[in-house]
Structures are given as structure tokens and as C-alpha cells.
N, C-alpha and C. Protein backbone atom coordinates (compact mmCIF):
# COMPACT_ATOMS: atom_id res chain seq x y z
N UNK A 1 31.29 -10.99 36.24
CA UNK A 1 29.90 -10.56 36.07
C UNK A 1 29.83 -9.07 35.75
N UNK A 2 30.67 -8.30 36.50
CA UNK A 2 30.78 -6.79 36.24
C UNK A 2 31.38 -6.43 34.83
N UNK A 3 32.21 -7.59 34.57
CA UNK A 3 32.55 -7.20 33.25
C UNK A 3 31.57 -7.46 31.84
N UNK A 4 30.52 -8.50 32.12
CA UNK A 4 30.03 -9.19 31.45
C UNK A 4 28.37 -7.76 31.05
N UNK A 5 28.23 -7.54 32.65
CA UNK A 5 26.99 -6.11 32.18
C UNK A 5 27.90 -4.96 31.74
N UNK A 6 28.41 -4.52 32.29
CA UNK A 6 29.73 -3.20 31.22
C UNK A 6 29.55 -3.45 29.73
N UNK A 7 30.03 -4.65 29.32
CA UNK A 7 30.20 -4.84 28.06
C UNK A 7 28.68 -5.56 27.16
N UNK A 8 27.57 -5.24 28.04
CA UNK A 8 26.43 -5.18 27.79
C UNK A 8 25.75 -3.90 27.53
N UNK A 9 25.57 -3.23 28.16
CA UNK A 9 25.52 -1.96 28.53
C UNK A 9 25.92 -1.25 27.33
N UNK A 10 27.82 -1.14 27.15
CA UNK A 10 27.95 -0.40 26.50
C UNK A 10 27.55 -0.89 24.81
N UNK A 11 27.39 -2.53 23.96
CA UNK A 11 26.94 -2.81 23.26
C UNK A 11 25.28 -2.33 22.69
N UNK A 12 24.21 -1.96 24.09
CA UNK A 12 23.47 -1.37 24.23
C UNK A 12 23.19 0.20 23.69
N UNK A 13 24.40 0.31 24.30
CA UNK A 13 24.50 2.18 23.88
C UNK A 13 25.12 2.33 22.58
N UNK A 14 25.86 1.41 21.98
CA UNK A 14 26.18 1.59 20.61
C UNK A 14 25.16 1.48 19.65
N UNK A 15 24.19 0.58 20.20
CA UNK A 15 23.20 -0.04 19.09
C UNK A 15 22.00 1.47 19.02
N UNK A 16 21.82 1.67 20.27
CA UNK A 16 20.91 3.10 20.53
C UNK A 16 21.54 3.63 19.55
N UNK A 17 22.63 4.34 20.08
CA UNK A 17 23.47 5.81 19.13
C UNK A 17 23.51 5.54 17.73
N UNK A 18 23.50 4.22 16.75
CA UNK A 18 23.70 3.85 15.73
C UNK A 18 21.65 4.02 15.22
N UNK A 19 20.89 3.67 15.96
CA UNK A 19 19.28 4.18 15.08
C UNK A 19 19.39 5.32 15.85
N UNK A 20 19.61 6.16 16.97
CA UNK A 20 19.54 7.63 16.93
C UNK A 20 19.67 7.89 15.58
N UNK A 21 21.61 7.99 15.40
CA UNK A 21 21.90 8.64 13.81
C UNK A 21 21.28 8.17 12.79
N UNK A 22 20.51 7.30 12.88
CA UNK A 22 20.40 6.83 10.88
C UNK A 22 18.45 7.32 11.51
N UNK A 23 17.70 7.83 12.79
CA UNK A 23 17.26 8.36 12.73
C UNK A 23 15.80 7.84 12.21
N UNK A 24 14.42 7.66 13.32
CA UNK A 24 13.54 7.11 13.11
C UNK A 24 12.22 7.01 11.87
N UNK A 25 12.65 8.24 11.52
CA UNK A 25 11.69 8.70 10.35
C UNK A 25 11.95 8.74 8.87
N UNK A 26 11.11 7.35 8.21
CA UNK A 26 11.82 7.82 6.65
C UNK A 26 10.55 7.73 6.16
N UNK A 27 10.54 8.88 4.68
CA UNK A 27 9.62 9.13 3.96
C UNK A 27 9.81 8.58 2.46
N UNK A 28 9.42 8.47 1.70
CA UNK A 28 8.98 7.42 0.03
C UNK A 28 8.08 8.03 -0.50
N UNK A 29 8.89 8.30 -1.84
CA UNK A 29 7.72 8.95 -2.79
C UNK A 29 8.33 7.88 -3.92
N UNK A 30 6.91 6.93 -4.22
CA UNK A 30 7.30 5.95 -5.74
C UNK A 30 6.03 5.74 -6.71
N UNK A 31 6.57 5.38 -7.95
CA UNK A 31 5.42 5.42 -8.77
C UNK A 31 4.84 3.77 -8.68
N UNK A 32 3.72 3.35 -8.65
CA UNK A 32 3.03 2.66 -8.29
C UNK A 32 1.96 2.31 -9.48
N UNK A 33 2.33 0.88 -9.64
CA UNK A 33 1.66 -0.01 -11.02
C UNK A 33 0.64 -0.43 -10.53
N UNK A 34 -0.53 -0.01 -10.79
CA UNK A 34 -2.04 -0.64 -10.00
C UNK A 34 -2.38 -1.45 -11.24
N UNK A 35 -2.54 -3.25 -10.68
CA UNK A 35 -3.05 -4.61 -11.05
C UNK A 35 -3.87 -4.71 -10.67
N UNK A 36 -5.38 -4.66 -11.03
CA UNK A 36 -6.37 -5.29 -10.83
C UNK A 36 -6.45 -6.74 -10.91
N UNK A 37 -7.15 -7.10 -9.76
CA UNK A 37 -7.41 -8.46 -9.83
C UNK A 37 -8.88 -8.81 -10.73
N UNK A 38 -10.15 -7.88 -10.59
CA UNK A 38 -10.94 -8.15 -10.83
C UNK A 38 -11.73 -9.02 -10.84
N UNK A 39 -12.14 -9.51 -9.85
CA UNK A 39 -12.88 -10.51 -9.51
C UNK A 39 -14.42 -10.36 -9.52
N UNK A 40 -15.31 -10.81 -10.41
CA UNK A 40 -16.43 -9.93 -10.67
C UNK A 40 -17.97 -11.00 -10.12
N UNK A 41 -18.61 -11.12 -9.39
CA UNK A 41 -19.43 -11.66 -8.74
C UNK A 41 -21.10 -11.37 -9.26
N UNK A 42 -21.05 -10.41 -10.84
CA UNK A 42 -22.23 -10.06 -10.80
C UNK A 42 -22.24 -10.40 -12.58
N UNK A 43 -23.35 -10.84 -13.25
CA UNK A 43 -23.31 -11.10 -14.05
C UNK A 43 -23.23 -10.28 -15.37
N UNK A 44 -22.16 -9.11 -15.01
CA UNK A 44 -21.95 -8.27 -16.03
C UNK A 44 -20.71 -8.37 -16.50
N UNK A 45 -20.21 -9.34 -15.93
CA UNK A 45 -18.49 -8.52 -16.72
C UNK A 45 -18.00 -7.36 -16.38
N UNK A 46 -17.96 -7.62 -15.32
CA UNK A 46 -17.34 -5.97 -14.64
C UNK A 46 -15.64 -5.75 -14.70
N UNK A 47 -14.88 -5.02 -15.33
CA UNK A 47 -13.35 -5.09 -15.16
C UNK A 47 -12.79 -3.39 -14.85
N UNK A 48 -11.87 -3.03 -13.69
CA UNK A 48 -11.39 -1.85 -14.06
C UNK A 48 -10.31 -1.63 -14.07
N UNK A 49 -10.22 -0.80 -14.75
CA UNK A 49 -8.78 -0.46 -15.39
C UNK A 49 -7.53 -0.60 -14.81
N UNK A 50 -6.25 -0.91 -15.10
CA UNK A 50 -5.36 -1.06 -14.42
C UNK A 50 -4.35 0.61 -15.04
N UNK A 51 -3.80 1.05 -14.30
CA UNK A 51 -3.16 2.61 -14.13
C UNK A 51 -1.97 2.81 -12.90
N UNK A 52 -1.04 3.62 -13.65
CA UNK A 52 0.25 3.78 -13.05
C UNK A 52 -0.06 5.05 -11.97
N UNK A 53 0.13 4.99 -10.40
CA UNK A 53 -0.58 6.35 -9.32
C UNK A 53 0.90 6.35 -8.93
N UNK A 54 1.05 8.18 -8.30
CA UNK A 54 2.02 8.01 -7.47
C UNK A 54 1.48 8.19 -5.91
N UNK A 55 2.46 7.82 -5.36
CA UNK A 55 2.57 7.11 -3.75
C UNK A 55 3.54 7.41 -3.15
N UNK A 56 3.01 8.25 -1.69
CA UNK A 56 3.72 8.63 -0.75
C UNK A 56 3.60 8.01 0.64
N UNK A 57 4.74 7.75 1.11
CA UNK A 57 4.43 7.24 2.59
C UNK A 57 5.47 7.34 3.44
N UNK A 58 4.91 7.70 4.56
CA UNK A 58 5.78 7.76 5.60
C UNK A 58 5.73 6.72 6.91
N UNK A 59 6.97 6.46 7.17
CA UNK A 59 7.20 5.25 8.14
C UNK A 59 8.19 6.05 9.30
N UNK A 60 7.71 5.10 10.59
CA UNK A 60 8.33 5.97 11.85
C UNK A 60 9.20 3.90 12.47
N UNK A 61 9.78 4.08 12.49
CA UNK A 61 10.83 2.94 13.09
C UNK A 61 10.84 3.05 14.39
N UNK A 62 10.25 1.85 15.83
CA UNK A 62 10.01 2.13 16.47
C UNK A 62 11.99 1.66 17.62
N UNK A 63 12.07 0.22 16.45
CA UNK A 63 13.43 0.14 16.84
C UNK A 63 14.35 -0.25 15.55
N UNK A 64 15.10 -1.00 15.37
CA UNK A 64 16.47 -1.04 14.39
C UNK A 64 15.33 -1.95 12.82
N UNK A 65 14.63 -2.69 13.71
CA UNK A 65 13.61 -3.93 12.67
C UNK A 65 12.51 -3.49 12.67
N UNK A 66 11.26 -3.03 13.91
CA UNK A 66 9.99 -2.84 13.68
C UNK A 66 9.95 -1.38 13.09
N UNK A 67 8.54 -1.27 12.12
CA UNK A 67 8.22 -0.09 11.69
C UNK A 67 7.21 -0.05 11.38
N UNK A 68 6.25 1.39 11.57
CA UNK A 68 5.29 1.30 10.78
C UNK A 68 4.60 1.86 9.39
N UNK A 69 4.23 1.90 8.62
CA UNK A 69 3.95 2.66 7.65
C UNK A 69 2.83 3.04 7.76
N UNK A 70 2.47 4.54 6.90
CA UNK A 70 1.41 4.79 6.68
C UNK A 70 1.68 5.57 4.67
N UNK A 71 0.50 4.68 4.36
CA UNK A 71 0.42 4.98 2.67
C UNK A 71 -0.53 5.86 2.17
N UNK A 72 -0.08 6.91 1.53
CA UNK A 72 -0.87 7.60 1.39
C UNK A 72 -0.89 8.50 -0.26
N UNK A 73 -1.69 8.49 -0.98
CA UNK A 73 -2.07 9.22 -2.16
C UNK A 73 -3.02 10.03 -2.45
N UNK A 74 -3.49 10.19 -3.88
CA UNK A 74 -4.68 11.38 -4.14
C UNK A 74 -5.83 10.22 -4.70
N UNK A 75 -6.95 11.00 -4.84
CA UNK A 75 -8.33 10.11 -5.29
C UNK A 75 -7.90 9.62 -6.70
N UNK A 76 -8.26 8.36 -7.17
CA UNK A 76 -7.59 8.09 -8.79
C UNK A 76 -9.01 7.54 -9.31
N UNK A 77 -9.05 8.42 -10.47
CA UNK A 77 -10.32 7.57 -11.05
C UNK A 77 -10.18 6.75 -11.81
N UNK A 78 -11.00 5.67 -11.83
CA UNK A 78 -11.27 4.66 -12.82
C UNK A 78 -12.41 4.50 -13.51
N UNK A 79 -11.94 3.59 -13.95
CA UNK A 79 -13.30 3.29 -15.82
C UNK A 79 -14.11 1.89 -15.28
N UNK A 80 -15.23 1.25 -15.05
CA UNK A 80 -15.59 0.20 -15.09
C UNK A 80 -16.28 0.05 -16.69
N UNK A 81 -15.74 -1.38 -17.23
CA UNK A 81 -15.98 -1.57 -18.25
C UNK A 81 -16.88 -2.97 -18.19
N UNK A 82 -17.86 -3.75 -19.06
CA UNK A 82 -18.46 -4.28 -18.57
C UNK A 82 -18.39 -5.44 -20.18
N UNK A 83 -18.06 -6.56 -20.10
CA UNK A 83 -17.60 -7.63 -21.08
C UNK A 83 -19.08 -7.78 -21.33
N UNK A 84 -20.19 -7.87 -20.87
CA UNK A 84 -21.56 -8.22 -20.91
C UNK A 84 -22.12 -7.84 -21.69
N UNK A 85 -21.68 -6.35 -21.63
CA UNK A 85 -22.54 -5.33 -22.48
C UNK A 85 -21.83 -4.48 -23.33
N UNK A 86 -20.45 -5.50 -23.32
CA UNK A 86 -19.27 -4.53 -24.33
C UNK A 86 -19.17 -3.11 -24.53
N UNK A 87 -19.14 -2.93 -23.20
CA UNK A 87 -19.05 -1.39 -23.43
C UNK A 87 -18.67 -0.91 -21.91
N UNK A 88 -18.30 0.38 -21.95
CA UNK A 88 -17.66 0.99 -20.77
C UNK A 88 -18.79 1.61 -19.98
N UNK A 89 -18.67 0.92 -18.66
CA UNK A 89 -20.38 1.72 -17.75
C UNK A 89 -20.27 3.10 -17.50
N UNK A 90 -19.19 3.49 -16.71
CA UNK A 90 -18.60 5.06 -16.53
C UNK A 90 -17.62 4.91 -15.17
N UNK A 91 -17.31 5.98 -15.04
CA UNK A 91 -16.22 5.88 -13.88
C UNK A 91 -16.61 6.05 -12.46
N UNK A 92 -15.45 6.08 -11.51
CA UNK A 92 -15.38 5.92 -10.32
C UNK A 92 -14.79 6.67 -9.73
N UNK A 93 -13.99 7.41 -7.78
CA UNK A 93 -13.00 7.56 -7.91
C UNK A 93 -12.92 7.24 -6.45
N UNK A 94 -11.49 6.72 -6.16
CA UNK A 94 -11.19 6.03 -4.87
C UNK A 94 -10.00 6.45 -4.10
N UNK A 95 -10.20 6.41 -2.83
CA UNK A 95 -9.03 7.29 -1.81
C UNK A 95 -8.57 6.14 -1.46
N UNK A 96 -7.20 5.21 -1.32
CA UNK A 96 -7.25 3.47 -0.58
C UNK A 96 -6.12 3.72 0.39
N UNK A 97 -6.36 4.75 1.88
CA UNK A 97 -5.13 4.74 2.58
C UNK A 97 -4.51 3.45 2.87
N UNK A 98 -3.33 3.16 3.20
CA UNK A 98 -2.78 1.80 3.98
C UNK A 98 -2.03 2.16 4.92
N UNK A 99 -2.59 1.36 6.22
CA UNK A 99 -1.27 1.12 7.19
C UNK A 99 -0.45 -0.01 7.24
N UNK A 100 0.53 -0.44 7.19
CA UNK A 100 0.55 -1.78 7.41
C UNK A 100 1.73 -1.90 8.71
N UNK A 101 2.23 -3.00 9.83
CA UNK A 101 3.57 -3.13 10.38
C UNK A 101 4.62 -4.16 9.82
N UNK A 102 5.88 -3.21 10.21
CA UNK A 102 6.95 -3.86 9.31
C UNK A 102 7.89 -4.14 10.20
N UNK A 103 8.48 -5.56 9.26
CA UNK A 103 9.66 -6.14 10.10
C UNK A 103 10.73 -5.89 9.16
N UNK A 104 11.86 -4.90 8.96
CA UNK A 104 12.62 -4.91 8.83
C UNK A 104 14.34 -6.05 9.02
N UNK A 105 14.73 -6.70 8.13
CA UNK A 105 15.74 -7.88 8.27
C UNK A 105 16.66 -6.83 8.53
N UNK A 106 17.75 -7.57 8.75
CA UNK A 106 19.09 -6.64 9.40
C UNK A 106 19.84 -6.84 8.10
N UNK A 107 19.37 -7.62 7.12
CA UNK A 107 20.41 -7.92 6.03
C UNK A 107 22.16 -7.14 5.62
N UNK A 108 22.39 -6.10 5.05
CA UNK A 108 23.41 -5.95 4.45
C UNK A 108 23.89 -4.37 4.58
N UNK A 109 24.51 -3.80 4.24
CA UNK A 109 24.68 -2.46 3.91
C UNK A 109 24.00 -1.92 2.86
N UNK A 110 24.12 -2.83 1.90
CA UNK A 110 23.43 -2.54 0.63
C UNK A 110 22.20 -2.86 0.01
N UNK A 111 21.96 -4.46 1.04
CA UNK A 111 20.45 -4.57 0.96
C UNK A 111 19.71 -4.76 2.10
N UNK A 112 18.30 -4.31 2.38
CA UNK A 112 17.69 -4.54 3.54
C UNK A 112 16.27 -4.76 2.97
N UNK A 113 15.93 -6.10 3.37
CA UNK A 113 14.82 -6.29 3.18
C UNK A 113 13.60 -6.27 4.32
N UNK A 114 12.38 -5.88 4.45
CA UNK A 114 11.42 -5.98 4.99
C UNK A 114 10.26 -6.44 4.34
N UNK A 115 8.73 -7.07 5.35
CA UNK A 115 7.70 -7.39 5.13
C UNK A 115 7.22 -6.58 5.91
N UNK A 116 5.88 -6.94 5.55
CA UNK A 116 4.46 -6.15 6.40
C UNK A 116 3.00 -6.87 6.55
N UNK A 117 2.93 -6.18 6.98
CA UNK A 117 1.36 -6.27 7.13
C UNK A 117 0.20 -5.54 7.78
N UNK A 118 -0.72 -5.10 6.98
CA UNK A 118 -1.68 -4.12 7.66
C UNK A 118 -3.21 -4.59 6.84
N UNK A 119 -3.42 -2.99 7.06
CA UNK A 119 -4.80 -3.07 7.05
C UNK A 119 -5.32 -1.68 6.06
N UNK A 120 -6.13 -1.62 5.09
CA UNK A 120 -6.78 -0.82 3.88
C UNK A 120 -8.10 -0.28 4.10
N UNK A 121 -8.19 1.35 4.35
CA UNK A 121 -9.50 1.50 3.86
C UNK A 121 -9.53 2.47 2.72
N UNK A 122 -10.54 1.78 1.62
CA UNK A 122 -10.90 2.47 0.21
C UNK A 122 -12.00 3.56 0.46
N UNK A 123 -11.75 4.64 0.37
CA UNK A 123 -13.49 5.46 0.43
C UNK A 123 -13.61 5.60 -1.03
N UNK A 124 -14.74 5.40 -1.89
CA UNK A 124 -15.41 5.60 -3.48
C UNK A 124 -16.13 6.45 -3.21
N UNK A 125 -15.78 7.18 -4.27
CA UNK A 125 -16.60 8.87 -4.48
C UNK A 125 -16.79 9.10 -5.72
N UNK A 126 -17.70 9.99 -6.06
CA UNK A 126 -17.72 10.49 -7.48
C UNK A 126 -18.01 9.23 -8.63
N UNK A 127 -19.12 8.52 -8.34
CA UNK A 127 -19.35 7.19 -8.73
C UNK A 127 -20.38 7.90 -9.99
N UNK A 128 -19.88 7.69 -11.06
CA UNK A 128 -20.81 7.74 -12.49
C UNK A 128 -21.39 6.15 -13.14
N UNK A 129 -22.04 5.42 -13.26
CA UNK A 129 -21.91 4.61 -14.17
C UNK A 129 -23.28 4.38 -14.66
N UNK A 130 -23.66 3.86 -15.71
CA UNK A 130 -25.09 3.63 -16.02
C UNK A 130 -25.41 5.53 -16.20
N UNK A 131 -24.84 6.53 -16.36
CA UNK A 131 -25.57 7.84 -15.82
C UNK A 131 -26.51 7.16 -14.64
N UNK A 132 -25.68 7.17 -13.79
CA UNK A 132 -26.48 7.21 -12.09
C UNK A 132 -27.61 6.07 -12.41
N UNK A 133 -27.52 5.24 -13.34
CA UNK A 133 -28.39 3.89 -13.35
C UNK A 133 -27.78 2.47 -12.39
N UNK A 134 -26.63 2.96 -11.93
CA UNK A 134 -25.92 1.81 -11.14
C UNK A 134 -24.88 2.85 -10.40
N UNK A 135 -24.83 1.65 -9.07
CA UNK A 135 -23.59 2.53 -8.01
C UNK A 135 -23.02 1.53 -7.51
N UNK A 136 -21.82 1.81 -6.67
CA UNK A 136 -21.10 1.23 -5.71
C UNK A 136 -21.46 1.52 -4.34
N UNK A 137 -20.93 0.83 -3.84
CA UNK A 137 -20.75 1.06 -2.02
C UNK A 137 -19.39 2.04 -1.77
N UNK A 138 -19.70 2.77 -0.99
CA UNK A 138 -18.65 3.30 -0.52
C UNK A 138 -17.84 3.73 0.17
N UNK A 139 -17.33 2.25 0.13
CA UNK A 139 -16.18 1.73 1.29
C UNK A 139 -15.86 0.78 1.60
N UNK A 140 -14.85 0.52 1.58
CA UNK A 140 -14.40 -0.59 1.60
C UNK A 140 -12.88 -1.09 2.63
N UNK A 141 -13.14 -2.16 3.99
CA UNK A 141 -12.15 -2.45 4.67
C UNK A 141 -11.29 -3.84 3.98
N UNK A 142 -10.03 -3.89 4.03
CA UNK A 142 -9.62 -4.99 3.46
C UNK A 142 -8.35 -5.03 4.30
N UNK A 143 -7.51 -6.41 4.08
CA UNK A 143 -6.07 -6.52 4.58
C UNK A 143 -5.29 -5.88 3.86
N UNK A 144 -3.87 -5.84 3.68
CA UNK A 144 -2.71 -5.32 2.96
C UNK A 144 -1.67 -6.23 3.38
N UNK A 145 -0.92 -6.62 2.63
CA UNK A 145 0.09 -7.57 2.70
C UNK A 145 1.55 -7.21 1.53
N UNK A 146 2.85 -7.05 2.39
CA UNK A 146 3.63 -6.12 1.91
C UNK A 146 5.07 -7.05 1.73
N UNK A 147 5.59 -6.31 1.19
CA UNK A 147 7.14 -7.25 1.21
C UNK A 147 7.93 -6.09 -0.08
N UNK A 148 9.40 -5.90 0.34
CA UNK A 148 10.14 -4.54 -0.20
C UNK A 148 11.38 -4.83 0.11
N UNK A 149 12.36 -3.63 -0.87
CA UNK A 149 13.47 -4.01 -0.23
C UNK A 149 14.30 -2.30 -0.44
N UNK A 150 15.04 -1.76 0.45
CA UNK A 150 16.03 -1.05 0.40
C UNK A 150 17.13 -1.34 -0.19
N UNK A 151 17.61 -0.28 -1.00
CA UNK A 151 19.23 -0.42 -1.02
C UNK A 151 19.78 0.84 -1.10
N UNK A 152 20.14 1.43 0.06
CA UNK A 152 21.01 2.17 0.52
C UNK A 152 22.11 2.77 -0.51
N UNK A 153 22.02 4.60 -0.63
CA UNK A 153 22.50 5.17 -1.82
C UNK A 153 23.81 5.52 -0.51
N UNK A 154 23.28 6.43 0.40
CA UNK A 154 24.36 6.82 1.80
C UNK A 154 23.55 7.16 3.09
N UNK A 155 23.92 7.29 3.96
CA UNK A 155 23.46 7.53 5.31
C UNK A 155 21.58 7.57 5.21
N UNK A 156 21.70 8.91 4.54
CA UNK A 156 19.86 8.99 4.68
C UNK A 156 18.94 8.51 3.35
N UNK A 157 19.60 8.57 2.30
CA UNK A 157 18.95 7.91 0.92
C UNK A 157 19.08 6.30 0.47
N UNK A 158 17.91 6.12 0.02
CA UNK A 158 17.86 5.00 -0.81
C UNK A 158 16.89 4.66 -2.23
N UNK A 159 17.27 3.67 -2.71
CA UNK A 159 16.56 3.30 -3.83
C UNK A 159 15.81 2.07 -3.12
N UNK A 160 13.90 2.57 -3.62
CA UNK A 160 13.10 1.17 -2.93
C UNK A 160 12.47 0.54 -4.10
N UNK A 161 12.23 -0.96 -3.84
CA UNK A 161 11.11 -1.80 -4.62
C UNK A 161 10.27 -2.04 -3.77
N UNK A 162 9.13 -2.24 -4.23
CA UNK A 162 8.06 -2.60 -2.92
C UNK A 162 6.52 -3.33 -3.76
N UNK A 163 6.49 -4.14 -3.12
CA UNK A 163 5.05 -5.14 -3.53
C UNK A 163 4.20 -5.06 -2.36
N UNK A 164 3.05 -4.68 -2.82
CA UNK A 164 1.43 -5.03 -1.84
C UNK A 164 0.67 -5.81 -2.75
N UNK A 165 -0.35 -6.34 -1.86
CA UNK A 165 -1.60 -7.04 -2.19
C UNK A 165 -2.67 -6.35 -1.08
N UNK A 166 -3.35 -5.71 -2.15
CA UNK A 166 -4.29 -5.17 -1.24
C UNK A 166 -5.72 -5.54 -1.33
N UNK A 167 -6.30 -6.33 -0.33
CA UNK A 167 -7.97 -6.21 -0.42
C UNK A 167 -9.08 -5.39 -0.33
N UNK A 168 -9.77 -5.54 -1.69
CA UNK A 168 -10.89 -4.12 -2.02
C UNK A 168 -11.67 -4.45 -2.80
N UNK A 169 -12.74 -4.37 -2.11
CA UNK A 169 -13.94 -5.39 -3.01
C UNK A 169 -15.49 -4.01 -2.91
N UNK A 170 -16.16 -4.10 -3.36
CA UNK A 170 -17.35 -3.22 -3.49
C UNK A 170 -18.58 -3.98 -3.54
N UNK A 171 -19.63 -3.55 -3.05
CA UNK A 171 -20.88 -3.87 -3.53
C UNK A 171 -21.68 -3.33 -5.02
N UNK A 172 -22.17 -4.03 -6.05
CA UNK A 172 -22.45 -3.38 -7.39
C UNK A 172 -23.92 -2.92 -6.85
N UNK A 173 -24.91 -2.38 -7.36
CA UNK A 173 -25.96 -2.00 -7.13
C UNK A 173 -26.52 -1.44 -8.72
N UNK A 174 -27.65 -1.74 -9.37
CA UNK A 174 -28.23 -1.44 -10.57
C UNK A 174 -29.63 -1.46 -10.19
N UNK A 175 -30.50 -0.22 -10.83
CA UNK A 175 -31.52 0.18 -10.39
C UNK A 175 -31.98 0.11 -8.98
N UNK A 176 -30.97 0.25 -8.43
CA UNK A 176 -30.92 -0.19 -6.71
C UNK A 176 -31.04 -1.68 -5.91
N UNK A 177 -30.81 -2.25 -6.83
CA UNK A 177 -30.77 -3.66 -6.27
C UNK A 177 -29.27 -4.11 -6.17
N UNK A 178 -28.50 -4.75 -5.05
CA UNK A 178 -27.91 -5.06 -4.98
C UNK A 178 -27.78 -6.41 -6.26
N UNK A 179 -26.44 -6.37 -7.00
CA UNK A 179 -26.11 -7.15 -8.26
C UNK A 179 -24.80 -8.01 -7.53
N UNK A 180 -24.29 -7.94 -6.80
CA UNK A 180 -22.98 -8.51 -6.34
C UNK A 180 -21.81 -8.11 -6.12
N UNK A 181 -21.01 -8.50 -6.06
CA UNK A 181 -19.90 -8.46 -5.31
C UNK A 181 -18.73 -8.04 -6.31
N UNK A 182 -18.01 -6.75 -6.79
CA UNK A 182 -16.79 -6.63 -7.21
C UNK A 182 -15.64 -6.13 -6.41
N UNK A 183 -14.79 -7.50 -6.80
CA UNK A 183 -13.70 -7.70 -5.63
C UNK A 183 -12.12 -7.17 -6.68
N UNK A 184 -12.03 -6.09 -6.27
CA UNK A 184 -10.69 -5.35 -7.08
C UNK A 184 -9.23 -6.01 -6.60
N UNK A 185 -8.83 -5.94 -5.22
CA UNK A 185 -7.75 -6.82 -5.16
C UNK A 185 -6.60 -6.56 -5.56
N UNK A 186 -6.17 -5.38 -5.91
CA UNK A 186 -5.16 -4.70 -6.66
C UNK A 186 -3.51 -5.27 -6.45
N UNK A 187 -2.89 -5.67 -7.32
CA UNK A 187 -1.83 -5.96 -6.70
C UNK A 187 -0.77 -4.40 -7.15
N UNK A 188 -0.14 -4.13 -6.09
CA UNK A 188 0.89 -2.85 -6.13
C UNK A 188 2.14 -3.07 -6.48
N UNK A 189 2.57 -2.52 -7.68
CA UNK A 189 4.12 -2.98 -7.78
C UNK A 189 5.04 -1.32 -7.80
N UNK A 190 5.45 -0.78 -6.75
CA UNK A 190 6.32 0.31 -6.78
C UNK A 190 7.62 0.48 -6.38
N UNK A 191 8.19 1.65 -7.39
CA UNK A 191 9.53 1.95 -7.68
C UNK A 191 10.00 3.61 -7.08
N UNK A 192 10.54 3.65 -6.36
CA UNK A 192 11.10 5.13 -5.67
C UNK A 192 11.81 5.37 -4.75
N UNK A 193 12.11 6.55 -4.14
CA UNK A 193 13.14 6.64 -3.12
C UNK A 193 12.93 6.81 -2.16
N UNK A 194 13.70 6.60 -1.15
CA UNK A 194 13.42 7.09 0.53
C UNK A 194 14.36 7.92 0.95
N UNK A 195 13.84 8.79 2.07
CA UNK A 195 15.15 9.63 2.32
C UNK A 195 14.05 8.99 4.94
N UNK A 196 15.72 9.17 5.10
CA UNK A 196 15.71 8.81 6.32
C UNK A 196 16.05 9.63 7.01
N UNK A 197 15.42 10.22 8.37
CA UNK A 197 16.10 11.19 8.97
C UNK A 197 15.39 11.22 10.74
């Protein structure tokens, strides 16, 4: 029995000393393919633009698998264009932090995959469209749903892929009447590095 906790114990203290060194905190800077889903609920033909943002985030590892992220960028404006009225209404511009929690797989040396899952809030600012004849709401709570993978360059670097689906939908409003529901939905496809420390 004494031998059986010893050699518990010290398996314990290896596994500690091994995320001590590789060290709870890694940061990601990647460029990020924004997919609109566009889902348009109001009888205009509402679509906006799809555009390449970059994306920073930092994640704190609480043990070897769980982690959490937090996503973070600058305001990006967009174009709403409107199939109805064939023509472009005017722009937008949107802050969409994400948190999400991650389960890290134990996979490989070379590959490590994780999922997630969190939660999105969009703030919309600087809303032009119609010249101030139509607006949005501004703000928007949605889920985030994640899945990525590491592959390890050495100790603290890596090369990441990473997919979200993020929910983000708005209220339309024209001459102040609520018009319906545009549900953006963006799907995220990003490419960049991490450094771990």
C-alpha cells in the first residue's frame, strides 16, 4: 500500500512539474475568415459582407486539458447590402468579444486537439444605413461553439487552426418600426500562432 501511494504521489508531482514548465498561459494572434451566415427575417434582402479580421486571444489552462479562452479584436465595419432594393443600405461597426471553455485532448506531441464552448457578446456602433433612415439594435448575446487544433513548433510555440460558430443576430428597425430579425451567424475560420508560457 505504501508503495502503491509513493508511486502515486510521485506520478502526481511529475504531471504538476510537466504543466508548471510548459506553463499556464498561452496567447494567439491569427487571421480570421468572417462567413456570414445571413439569415435575413425582414423583407429586404439584407446580406453583410463577409471580410478577413485579425484576432487575438488569450487562454489561461486551469489544468493539463481544461482551459479558458478569451477572444478578443478591434471594431470591424461592415456594408449591409439589400437584394430588395439592389443596392447597398450603408454600414455598421461591431465589437463580438468571445469567451468560450476548452477541453483540450492529450493527443500527440505534434498534434493536440481541443473543443469549446462559450458564450458572445456583439456591441454595434456607428450604425449608418438608409442615412439614419434605418438602424440596428445594439447588442447582441449569442453562443460560440469552437473546435481547433495545435501543432507544436517547440516547448512554447505553435502553429494553430481554429473554427467557431458564432451566434449574432440584430434587430432591423426602418423609420422606427421594428422590420425583423437579421441573424449574422458568422462562421470563423482562423490561421496563426501561439506562444505558451
Amino acid at each position: 500500500m505504501k508503495k502503491l501511494i509513493v508511486t502515486t504521489a510521485v506520478c502526481a508531482l511529475l504531471s504538476g512539474a510537466a504543466f508548471a514548465q510548459e506553463g499556464p498561459w498561452m496567447v494567439r494572434a491569427r487571421a480570421v475568415g468572417l462567413d456570414m451566415a445571413n439569415k435575413d427575417g425582414t423583407s429586404l434582402g439584407l446580406s453583410v459582407n463577409n471580410k478577413t479580421i485579425p484576432e487575438v486571444d488569450i487562454s489561461y489552462f486551469f489544468n493539463q486539458n481544461v482551459a479558458v479562452e478569451v477572444i478578443l479584436t478591434v471594431p470591424q465595419k461592415q456594408t449591409v447590402h439589400s437584394s430588395a432594393l439592389a443596392t447597398d443600405l450603408g454600414t455598421f461597426k461591431h465589437l463580438p468579444p468571445t469567451a468560450t471553455l476548452q477541453y483540450h485532448f492529450d493527443g500527440s506531441a505534434d498534434v493536440k486537439p481541443y473543443v469549446g464552448a462559450g458564450i458572445n457578446y456583439t456591441r454595434i456602433t456607428q450604425v449608418n444605413l438608409l442615412s439614419g433612415g434605418a438602424g440596428l439594435e445594439n447588442h447582441s448575446w449569442g453562443t460560440a461553439l469552437q473546435a481547433g487544433v495545435d501543432f507544436p513548433i517547440d516547448k512554447n510555440l505553435s502553429f494553430n487552426l481554429d473554427i467557431k460558430k458564432v451566434n449574432i443576430k440584430t434587430d432591423v428597425f426602418v423609420a422606427g418600426v421594428n422590420s425583423g430579425v437579421l441573424k449574422l451567424n458568422p462562421t470563423l475560420i482562423g490561421v496563426g500562432m501561439g506562444y505558451r508560457f
